[in-house]
N, C-alpha and C. Protein backbone atom coordinates (compact mmCIF):
# COMPACT_ATOMS: atom_id res chain seq x y z
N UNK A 1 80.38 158.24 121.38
CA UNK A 1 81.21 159.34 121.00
C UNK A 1 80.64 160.14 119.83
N UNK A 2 80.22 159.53 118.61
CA UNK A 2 79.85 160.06 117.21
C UNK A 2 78.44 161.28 118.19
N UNK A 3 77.99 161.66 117.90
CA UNK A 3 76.52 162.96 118.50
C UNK A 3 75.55 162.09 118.10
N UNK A 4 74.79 161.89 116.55
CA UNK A 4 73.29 161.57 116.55
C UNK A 4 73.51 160.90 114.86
N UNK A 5 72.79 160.79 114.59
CA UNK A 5 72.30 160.11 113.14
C UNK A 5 72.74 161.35 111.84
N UNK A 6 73.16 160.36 110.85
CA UNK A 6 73.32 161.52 109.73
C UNK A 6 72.83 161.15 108.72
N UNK A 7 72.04 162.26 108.31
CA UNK A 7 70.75 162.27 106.87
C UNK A 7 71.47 162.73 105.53
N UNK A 8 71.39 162.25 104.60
CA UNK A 8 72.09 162.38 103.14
C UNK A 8 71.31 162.00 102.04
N UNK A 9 71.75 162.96 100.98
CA UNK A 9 70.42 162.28 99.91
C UNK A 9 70.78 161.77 98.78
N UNK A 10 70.39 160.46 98.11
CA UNK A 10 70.92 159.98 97.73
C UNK A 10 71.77 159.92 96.09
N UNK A 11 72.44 159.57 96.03
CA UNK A 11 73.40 160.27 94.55
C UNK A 11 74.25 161.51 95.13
N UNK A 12 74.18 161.81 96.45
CA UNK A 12 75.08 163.05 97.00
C UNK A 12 76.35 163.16 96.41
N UNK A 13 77.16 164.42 96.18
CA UNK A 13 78.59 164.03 95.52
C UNK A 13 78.98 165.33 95.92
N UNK A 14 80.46 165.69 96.20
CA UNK A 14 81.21 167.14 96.42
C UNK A 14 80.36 168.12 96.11
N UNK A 15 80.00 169.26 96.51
CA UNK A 15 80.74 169.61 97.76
C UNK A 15 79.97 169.49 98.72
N UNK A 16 78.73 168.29 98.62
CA UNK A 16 77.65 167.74 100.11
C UNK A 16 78.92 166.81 100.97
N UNK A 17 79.20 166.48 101.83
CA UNK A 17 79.78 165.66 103.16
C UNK A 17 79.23 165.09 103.91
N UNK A 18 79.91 164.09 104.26
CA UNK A 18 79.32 163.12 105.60
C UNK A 18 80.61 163.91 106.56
N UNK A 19 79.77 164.48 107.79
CA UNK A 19 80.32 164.91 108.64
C UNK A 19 80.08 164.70 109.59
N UNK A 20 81.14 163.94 110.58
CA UNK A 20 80.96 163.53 112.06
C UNK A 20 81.35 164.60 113.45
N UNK A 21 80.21 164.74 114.07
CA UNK A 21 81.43 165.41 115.15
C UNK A 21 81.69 164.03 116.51
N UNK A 22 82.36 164.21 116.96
CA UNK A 22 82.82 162.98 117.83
C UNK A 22 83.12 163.70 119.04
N UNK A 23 82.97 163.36 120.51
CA UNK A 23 82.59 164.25 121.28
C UNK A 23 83.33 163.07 122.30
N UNK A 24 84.22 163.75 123.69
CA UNK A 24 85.21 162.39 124.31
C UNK A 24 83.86 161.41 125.26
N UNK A 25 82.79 162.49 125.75
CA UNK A 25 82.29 161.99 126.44
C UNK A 25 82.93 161.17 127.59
N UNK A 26 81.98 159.82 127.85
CA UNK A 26 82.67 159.46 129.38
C UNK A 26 84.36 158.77 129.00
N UNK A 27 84.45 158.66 127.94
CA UNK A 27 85.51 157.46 127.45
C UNK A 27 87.04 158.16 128.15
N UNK A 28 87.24 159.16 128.44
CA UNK A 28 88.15 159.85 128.87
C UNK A 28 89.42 160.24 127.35
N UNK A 29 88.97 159.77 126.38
CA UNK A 29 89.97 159.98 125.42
C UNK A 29 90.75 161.64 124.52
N UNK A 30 91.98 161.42 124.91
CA UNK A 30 92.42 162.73 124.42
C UNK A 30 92.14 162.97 123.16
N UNK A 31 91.20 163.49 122.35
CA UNK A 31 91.06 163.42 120.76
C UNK A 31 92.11 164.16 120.31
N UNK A 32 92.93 165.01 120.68
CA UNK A 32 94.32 165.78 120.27
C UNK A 32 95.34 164.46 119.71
N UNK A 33 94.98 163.48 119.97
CA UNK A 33 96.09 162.51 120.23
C UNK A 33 95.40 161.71 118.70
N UNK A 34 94.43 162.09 118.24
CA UNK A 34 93.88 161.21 117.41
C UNK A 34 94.90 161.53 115.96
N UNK A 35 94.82 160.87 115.54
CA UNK A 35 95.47 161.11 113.67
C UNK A 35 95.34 160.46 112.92
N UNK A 36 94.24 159.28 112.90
CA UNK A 36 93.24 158.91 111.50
C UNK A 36 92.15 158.78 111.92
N UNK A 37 91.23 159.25 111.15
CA UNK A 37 89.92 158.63 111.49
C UNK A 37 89.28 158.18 110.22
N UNK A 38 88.58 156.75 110.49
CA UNK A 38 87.87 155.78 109.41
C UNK A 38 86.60 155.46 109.90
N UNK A 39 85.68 155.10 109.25
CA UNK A 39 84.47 154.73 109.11
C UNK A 39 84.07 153.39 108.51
N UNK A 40 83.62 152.72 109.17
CA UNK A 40 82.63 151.48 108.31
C UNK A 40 81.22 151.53 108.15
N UNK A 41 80.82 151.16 107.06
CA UNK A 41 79.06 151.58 106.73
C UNK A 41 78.97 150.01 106.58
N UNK A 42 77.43 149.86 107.75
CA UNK A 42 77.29 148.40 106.77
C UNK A 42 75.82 148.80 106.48
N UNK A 43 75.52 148.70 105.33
CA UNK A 43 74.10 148.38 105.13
C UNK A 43 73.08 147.29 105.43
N UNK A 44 71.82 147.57 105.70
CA UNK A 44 70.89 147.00 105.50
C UNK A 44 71.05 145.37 104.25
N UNK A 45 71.38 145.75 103.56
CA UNK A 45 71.43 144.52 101.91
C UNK A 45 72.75 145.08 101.15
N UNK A 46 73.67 144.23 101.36
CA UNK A 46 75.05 144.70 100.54
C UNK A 46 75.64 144.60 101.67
N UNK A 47 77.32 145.16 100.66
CA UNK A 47 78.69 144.84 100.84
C UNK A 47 79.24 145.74 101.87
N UNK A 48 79.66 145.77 102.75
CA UNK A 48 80.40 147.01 104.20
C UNK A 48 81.56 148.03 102.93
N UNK A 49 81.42 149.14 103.50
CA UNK A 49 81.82 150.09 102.68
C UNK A 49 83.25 150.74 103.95
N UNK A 50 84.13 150.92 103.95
CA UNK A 50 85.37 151.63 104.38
C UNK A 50 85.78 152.88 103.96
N UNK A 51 85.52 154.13 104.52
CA UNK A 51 86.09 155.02 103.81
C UNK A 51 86.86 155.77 104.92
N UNK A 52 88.24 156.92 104.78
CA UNK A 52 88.65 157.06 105.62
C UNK A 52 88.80 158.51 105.07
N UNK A 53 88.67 159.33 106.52
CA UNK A 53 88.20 160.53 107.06
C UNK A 53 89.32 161.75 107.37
N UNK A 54 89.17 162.93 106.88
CA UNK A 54 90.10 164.01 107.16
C UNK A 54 89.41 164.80 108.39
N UNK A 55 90.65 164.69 109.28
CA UNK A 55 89.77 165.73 110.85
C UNK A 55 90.01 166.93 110.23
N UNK A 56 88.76 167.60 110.38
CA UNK A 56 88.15 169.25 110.02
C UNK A 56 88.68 170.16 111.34
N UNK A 57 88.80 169.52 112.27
CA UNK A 57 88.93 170.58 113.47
C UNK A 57 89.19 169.39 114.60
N UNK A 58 89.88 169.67 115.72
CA UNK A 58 90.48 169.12 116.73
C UNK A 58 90.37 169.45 118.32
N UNK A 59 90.35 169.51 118.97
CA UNK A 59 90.66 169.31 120.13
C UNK A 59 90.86 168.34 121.43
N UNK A 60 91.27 168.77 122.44
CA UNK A 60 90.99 167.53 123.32
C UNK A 60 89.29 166.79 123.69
N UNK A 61 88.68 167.41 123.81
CA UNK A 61 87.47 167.34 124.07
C UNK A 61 86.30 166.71 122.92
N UNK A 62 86.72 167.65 121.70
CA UNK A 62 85.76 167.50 120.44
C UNK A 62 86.43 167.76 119.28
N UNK A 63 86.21 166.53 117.84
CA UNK A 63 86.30 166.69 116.90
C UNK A 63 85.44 166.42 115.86
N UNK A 64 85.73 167.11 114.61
CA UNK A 64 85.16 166.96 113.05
C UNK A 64 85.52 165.85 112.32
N UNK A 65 85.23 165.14 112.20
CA UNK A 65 85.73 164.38 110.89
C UNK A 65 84.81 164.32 109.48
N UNK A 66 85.58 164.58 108.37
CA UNK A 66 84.80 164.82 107.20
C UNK A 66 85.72 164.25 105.82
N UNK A 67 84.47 163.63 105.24
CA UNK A 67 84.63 163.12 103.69
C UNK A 67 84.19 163.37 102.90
N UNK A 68 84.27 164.32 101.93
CA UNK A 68 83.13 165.04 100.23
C UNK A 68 82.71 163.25 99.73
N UNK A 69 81.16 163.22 99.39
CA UNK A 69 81.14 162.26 98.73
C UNK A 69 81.33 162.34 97.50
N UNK A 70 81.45 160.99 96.93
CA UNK A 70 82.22 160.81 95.38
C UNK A 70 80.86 160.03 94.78
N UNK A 71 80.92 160.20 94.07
CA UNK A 71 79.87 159.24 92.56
C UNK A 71 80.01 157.91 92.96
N UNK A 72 78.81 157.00 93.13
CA UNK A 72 78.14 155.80 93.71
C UNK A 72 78.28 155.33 95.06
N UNK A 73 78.94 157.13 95.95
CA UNK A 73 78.74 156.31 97.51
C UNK A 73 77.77 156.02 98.04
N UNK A 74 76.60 156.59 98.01
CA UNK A 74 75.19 156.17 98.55
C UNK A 74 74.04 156.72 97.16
N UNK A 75 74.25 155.37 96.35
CA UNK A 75 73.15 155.90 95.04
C UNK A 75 71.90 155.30 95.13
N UNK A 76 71.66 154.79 96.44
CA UNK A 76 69.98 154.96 96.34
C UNK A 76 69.58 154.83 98.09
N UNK A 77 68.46 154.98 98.16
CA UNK A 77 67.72 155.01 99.71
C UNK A 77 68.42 153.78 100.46
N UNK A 78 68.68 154.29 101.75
CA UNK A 78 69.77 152.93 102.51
C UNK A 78 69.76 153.32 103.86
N UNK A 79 69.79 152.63 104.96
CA UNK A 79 70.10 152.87 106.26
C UNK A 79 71.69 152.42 106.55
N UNK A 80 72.69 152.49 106.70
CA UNK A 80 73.77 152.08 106.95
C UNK A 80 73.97 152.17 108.84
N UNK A 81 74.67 151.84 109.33
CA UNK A 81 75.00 151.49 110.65
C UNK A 81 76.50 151.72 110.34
N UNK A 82 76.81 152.72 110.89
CA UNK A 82 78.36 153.20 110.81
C UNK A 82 78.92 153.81 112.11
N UNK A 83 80.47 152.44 111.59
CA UNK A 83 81.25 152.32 112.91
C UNK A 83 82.20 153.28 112.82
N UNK A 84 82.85 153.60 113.94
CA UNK A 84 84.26 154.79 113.57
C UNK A 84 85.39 154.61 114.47
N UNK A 85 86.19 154.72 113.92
CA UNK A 85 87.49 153.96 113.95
C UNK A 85 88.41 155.36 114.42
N UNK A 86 88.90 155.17 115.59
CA UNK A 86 90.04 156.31 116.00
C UNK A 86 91.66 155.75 116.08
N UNK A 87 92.55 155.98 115.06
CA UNK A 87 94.03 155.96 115.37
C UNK A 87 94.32 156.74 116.47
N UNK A 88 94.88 156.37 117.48
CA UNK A 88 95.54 156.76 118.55
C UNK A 88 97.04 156.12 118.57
N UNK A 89 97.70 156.74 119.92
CA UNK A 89 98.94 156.42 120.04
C UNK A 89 98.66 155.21 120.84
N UNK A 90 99.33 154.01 120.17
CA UNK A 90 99.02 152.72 121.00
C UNK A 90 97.94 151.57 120.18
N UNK A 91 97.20 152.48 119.07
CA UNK A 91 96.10 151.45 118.55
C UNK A 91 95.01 152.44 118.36
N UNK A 92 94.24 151.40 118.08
CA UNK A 92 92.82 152.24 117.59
C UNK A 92 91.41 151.89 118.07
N UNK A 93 90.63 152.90 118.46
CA UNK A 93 89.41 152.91 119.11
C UNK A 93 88.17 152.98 118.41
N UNK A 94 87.61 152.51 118.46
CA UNK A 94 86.31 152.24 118.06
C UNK A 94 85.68 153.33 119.28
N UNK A 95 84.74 153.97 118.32
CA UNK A 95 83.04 154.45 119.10
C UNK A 95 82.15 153.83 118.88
N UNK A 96 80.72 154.53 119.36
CA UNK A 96 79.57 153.75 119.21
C UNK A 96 79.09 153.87 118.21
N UNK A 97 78.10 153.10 117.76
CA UNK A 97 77.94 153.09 115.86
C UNK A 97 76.29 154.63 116.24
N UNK A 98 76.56 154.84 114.56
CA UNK A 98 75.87 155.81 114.78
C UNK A 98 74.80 155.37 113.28
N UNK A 99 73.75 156.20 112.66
CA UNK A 99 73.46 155.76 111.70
C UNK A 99 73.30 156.47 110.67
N UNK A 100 73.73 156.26 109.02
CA UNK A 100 73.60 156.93 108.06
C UNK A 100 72.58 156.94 107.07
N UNK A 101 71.46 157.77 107.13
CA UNK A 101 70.40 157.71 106.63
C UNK A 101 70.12 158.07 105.26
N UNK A 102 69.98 157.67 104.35
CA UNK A 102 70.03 158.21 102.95
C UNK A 102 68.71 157.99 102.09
N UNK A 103 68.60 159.53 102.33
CA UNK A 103 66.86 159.26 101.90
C UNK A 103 67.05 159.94 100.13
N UNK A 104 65.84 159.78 99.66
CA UNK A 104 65.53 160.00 98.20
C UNK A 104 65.82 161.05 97.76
């Protein structure tokens, strides 16, 4: 669902974003129906990071999800593997992990 890999540099902070677009693809899912979206980062070395996501834009088909980073979210070079988490009516869906690249 997530599109491709996302590049960030590191010490990033407002008004740079981690921005997802999420796309229904084959899954058949109404994204209109969605109303939280969360993220898990796990890194390479270290602790899984949780942060949760404001949808930028909506539809059935395709959405935005976006978070301004804050001071020590990614403060040095890291590959993270990040999962994403869809509230739906009924529970919540997981997509396919995508990856967060945070170069120098």
């Amino acid at each position: 669902m997530p599109a491709a890999d996302v590049v960030a540099h590191a010490g990033a902070v407002a008004p740079e974003a981690f921005r997802l677009t999420i796309c229904t693809g084959d899954s058949g899912l109404d994204l209109a129906t969605v109303t939280a979206v969360s993220v898990e980062l796990l890194p390479r070395h270290g602790a899984t990071k949780t942060w949760a996501m404001s949808i930028e834009s909506q539809t059935a088909d395709t959405m935005v999800a976006v978070r301004e980073f804050s001071a020590g979210d990614i403060p040095k070079q890291e590959i993270y593997t990040v999962t994403t988490s869809l509230t739906v009516p009924g529970g919540v869906r997981r997509c396919d992990s995508v990856r967060l690249i945070v170069t120098a």
